[in-house]
PDB file of N, CA and C in Angstrom:
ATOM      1  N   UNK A   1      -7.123   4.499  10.050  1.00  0.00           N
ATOM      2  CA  UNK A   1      -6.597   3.771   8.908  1.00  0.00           C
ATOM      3  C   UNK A   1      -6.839   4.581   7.641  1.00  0.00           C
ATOM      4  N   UNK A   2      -5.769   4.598   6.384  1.00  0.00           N
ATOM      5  CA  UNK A   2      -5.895   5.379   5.475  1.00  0.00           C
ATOM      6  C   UNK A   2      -6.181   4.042   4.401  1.00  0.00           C
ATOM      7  N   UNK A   3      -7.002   3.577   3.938  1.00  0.00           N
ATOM      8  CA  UNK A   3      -7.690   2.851   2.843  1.00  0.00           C
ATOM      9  C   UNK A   3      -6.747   3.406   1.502  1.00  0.00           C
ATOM     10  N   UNK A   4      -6.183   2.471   0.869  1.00  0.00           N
ATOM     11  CA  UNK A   4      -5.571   2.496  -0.174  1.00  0.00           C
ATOM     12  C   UNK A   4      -6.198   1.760  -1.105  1.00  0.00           C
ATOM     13  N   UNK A   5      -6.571   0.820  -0.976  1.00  0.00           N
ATOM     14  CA  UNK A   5      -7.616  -0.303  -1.873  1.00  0.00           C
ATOM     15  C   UNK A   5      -8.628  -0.498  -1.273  1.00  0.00           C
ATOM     16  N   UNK A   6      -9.866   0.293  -1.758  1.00  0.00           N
ATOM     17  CA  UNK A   6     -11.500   0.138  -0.976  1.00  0.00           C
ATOM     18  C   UNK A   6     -12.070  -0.762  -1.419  1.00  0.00           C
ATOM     19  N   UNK A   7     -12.446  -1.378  -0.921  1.00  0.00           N
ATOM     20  CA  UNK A   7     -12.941  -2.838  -1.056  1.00  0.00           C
ATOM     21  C   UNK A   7     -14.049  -2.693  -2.353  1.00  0.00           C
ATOM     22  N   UNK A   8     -13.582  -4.340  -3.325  1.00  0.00           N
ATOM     23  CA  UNK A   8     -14.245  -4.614  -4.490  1.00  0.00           C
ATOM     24  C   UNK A   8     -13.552  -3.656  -5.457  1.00  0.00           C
ATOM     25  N   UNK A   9     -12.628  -3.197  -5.363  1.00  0.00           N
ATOM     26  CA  UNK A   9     -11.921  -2.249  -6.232  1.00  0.00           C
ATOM     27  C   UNK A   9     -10.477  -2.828  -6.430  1.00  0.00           C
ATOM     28  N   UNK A  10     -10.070  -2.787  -7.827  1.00  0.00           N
ATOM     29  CA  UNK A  10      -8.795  -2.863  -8.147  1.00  0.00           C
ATOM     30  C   UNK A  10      -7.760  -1.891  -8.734  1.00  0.00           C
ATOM     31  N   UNK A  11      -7.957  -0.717  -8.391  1.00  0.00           N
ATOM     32  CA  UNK A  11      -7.160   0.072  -8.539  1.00  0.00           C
ATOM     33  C   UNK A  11      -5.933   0.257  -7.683  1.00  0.00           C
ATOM     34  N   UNK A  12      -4.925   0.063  -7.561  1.00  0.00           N
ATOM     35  CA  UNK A  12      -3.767  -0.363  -6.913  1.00  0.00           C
ATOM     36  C   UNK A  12      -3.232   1.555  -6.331  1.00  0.00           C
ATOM     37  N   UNK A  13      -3.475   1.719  -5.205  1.00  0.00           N
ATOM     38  CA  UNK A  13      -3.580   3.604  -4.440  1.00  0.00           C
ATOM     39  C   UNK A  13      -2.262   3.370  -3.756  1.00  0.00           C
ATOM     40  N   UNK A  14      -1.992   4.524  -3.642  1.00  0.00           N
ATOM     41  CA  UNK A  14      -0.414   4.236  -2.581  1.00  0.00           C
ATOM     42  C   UNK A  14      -0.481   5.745  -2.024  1.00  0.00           C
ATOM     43  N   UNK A  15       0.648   6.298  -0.747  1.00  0.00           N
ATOM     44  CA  UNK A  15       0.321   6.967  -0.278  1.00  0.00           C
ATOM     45  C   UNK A  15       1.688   7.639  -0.911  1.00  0.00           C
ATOM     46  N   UNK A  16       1.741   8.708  -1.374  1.00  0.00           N
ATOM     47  CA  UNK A  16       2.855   9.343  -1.794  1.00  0.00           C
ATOM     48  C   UNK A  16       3.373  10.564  -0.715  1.00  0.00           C
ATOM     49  N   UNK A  17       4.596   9.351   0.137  1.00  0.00           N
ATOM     50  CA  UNK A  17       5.135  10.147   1.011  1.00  0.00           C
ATOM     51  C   UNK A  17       6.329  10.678   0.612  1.00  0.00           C
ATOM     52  N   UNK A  18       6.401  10.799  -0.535  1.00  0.00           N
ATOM     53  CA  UNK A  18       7.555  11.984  -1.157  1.00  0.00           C
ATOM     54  C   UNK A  18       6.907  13.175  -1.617  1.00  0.00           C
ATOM     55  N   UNK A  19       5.975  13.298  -1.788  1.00  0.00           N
ATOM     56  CA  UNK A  19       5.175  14.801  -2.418  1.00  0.00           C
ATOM     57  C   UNK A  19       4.344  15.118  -0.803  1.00  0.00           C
ATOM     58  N   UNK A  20       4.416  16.616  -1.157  1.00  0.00           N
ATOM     59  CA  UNK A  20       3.980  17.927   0.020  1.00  0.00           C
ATOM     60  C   UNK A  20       2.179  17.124   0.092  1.00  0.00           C
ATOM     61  N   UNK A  21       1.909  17.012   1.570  1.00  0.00           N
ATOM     62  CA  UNK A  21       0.523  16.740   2.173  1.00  0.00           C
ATOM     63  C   UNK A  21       0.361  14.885   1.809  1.00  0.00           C
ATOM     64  N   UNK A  22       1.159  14.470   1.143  1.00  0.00           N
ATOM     65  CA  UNK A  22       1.295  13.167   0.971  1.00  0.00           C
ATOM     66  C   UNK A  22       0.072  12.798   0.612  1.00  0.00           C
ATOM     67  N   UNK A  23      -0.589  12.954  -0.940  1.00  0.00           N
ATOM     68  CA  UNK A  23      -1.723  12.805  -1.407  1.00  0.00           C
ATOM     69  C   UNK A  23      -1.838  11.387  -1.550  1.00  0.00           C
ATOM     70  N   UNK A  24      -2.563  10.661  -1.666  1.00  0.00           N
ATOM     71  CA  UNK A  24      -3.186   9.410  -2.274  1.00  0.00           C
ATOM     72  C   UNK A  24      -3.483   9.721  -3.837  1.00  0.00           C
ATOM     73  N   UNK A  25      -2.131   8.390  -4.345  1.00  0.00           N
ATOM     74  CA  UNK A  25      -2.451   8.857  -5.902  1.00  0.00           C
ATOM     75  C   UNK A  25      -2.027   7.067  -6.401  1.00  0.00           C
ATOM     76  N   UNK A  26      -2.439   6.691  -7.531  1.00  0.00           N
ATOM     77  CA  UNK A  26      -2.706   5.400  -7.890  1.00  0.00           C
ATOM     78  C   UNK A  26      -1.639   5.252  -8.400  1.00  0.00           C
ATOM     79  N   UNK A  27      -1.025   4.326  -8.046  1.00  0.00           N
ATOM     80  CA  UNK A  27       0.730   3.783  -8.529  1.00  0.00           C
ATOM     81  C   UNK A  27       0.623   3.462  -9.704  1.00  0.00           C
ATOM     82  N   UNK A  28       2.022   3.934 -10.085  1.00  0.00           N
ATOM     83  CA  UNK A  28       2.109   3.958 -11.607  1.00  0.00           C
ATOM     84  C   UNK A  28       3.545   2.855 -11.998  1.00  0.00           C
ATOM     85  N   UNK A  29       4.023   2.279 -12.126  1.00  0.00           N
ATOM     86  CA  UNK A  29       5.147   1.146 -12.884  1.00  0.00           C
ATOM     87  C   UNK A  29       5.372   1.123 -14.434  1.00  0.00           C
ATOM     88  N   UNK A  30       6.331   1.508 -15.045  1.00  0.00           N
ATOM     89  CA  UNK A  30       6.698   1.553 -15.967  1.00  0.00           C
ATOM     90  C   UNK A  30       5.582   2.218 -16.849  1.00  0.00           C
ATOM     91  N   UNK A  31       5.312   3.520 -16.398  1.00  0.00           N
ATOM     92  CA  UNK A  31       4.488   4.097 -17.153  1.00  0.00           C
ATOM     93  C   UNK A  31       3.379   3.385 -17.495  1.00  0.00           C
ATOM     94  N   UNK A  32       2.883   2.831 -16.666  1.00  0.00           N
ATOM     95  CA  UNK A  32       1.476   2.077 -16.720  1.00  0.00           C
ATOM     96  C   UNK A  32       0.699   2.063 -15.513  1.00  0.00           C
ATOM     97  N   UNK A  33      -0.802   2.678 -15.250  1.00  0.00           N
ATOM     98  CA  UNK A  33      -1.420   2.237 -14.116  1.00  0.00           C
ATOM     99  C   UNK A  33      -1.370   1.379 -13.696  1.00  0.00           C
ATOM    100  N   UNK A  34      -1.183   0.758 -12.119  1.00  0.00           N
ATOM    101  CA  UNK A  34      -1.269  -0.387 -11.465  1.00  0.00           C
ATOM    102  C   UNK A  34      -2.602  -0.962 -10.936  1.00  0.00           C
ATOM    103  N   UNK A  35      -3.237  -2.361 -11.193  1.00  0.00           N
ATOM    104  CA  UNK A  35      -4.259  -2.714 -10.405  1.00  0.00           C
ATOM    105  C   UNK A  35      -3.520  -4.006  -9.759  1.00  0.00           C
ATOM    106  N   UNK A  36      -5.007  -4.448  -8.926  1.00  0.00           N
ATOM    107  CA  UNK A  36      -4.446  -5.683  -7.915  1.00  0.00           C
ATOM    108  C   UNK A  36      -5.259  -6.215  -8.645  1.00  0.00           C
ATOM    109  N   UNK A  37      -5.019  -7.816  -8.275  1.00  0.00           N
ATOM    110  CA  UNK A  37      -6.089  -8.970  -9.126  1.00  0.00           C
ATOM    111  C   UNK A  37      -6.971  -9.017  -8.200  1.00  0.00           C
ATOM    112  N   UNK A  38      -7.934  -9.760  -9.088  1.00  0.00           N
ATOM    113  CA  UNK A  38      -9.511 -10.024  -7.843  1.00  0.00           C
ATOM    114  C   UNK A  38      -9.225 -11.216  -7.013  1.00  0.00           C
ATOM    115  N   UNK A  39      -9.784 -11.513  -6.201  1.00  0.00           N
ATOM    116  CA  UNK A  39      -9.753 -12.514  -5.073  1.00  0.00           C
ATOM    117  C   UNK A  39     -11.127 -13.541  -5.668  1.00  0.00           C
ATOM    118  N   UNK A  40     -10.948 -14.594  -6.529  1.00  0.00           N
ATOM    119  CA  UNK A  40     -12.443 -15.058  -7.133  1.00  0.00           C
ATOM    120  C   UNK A  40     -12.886 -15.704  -6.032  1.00  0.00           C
ATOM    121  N   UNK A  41     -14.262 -15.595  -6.394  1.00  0.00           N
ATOM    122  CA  UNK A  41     -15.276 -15.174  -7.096  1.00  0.00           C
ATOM    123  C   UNK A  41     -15.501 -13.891  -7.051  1.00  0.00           C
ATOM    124  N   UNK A  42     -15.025 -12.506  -6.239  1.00  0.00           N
ATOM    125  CA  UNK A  42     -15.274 -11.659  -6.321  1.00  0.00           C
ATOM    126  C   UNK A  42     -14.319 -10.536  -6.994  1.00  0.00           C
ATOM    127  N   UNK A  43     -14.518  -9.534  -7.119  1.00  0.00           N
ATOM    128  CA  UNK A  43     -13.743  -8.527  -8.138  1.00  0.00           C
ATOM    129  C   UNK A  43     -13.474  -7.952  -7.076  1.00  0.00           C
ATOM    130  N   UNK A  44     -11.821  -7.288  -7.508  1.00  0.00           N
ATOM    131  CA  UNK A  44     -11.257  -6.430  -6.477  1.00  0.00           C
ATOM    132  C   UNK A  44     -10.522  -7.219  -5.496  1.00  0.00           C
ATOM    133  N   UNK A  45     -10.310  -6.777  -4.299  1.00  0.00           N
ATOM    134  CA  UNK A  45     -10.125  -6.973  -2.722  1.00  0.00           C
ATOM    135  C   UNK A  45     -11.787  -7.599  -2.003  1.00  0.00           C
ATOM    136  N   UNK A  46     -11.336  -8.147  -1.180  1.00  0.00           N
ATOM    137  CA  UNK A  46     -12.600  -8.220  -0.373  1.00  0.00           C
ATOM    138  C   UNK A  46     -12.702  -7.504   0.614  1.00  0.00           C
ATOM    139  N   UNK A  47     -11.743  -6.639   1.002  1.00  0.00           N
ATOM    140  CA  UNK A  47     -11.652  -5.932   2.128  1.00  0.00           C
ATOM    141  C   UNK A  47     -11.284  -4.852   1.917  1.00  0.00           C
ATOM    142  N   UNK A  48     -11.047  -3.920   2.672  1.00  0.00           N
ATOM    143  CA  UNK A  48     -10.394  -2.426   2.722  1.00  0.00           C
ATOM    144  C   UNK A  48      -8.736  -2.586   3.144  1.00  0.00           C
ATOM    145  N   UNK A  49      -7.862  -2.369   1.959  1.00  0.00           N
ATOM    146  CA  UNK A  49      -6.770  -2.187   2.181  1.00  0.00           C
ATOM    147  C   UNK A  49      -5.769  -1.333   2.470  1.00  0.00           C
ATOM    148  N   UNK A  50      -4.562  -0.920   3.650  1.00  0.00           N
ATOM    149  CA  UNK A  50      -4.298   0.288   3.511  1.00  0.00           C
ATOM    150  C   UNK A  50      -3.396   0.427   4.436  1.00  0.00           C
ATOM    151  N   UNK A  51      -3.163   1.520   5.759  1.00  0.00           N
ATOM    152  CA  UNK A  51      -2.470   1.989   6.273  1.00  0.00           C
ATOM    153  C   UNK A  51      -2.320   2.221   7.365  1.00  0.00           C
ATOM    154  N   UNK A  52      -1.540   2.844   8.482  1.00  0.00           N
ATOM    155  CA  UNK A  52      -1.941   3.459   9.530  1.00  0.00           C
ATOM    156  C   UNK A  52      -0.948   4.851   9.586  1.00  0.00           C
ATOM    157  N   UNK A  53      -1.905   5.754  10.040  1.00  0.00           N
ATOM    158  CA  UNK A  53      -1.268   7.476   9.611  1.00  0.00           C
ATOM    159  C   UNK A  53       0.029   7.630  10.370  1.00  0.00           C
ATOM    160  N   UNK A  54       1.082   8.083   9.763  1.00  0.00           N
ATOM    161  CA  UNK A  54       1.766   8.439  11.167  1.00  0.00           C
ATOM    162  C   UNK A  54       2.767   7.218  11.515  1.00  0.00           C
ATOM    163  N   UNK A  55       2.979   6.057  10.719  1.00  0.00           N
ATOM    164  CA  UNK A  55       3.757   4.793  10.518  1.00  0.00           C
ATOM    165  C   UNK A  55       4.211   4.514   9.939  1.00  0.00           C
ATOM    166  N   UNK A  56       5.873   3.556  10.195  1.00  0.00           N
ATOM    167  CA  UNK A  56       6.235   3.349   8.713  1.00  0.00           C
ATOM    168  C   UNK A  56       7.283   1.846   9.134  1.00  0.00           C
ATOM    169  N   UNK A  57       7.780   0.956   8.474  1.00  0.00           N
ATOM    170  CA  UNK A  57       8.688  -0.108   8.351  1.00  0.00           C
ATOM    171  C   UNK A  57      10.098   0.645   8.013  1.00  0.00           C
ATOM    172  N   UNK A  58      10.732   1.209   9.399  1.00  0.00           N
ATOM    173  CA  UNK A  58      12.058   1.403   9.035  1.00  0.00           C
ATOM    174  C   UNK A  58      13.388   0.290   9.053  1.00  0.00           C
ATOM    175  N   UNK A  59      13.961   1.084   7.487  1.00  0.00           N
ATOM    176  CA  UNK A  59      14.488  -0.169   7.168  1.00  0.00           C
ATOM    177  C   UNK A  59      15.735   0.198   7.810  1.00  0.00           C
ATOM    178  N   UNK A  60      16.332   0.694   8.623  1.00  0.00           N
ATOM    179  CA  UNK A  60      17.249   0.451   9.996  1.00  0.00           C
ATOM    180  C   UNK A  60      17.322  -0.925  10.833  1.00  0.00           C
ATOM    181  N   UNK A  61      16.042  -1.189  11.004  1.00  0.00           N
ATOM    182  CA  UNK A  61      15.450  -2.441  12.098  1.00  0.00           C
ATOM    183  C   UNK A  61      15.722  -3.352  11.621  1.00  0.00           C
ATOM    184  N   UNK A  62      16.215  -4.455  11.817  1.00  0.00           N
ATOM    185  CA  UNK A  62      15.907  -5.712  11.398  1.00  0.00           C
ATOM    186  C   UNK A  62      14.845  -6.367  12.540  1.00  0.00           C
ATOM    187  N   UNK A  63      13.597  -6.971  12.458  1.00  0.00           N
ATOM    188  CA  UNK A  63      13.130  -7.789  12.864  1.00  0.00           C
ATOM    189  C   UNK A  63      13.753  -9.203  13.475  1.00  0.00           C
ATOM    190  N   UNK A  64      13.322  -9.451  14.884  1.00  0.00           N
ATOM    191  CA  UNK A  64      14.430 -10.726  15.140  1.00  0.00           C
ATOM    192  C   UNK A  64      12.733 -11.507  15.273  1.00  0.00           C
ATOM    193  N   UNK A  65      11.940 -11.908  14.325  1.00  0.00           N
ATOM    194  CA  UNK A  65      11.245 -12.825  14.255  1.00  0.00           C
ATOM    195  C   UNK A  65      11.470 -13.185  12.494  1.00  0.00           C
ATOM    196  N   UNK A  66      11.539 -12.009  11.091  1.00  0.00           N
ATOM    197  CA  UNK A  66      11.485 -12.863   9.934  1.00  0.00           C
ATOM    198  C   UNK A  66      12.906 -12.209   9.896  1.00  0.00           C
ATOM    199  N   UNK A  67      14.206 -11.603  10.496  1.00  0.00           N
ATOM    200  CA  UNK A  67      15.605 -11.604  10.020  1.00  0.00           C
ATOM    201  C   UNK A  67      15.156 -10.275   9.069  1.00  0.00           C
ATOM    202  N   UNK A  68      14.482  -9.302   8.414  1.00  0.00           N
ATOM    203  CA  UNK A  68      14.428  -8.732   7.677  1.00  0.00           C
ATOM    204  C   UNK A  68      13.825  -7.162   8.283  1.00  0.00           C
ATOM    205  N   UNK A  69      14.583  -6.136   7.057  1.00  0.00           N
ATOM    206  CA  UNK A  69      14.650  -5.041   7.566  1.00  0.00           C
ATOM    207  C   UNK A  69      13.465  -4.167   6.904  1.00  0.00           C
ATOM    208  N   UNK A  70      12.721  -3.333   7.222  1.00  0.00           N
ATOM    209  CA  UNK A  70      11.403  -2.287   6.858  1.00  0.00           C
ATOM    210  C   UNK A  70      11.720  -2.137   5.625  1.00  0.00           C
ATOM    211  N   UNK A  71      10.496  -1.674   4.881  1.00  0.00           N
ATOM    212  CA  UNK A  71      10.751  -1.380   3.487  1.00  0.00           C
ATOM    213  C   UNK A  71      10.479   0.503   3.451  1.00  0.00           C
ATOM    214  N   UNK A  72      10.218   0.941   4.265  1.00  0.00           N
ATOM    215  CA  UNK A  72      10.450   2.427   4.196  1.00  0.00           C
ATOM    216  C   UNK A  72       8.992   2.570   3.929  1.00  0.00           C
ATOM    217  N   UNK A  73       7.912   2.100   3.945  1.00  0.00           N
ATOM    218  CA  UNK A  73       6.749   2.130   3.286  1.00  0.00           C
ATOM    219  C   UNK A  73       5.515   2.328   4.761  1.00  0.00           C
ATOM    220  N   UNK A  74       4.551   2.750   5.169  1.00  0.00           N
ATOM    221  CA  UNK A  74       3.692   2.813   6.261  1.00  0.00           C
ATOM    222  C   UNK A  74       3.435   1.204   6.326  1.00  0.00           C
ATOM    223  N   UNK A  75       3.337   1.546   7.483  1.00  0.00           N
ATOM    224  CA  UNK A  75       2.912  -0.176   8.262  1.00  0.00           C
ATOM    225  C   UNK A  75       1.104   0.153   7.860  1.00  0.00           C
TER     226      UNK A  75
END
């Protein structure tokens, strides 16, 4: 698993599979860093959020359980 959001942290990480070696770099939206909200009472995630290497939601597929097709993004 590739951890994108390490737990108690809100820095919002994504895996940038358009750039060479596909670095882990913190998403950016309208020219602004991205965080996630905390889960109260605690700050951050409570868990380790993230990925699996080598996977992805192709949006070819439609799913015949929610009707909907991959977002191009790692499962």
């Amino acid at each position: 698993m590739i951890v994108e959001i390490p737990r108690w942290t809100n820095g919002k990480l994504e895996i940038a599979t358009s750039e060479p070696m596909t670095p882990i770099k913190q998403d950016v939206k309208k020219g602004a860093l991205r965080y996630v909200k905390n889960v109260f009472p605690h700050k951050g995630y409570i868990w380790n959020y993230g990925a699996f290497p080598q996977t992805w939601e192709n949006p070819n597929h439609i799913d015949q359980g929610t009707k909907t097709k991959g977002d191009n993004d790692p499962i």
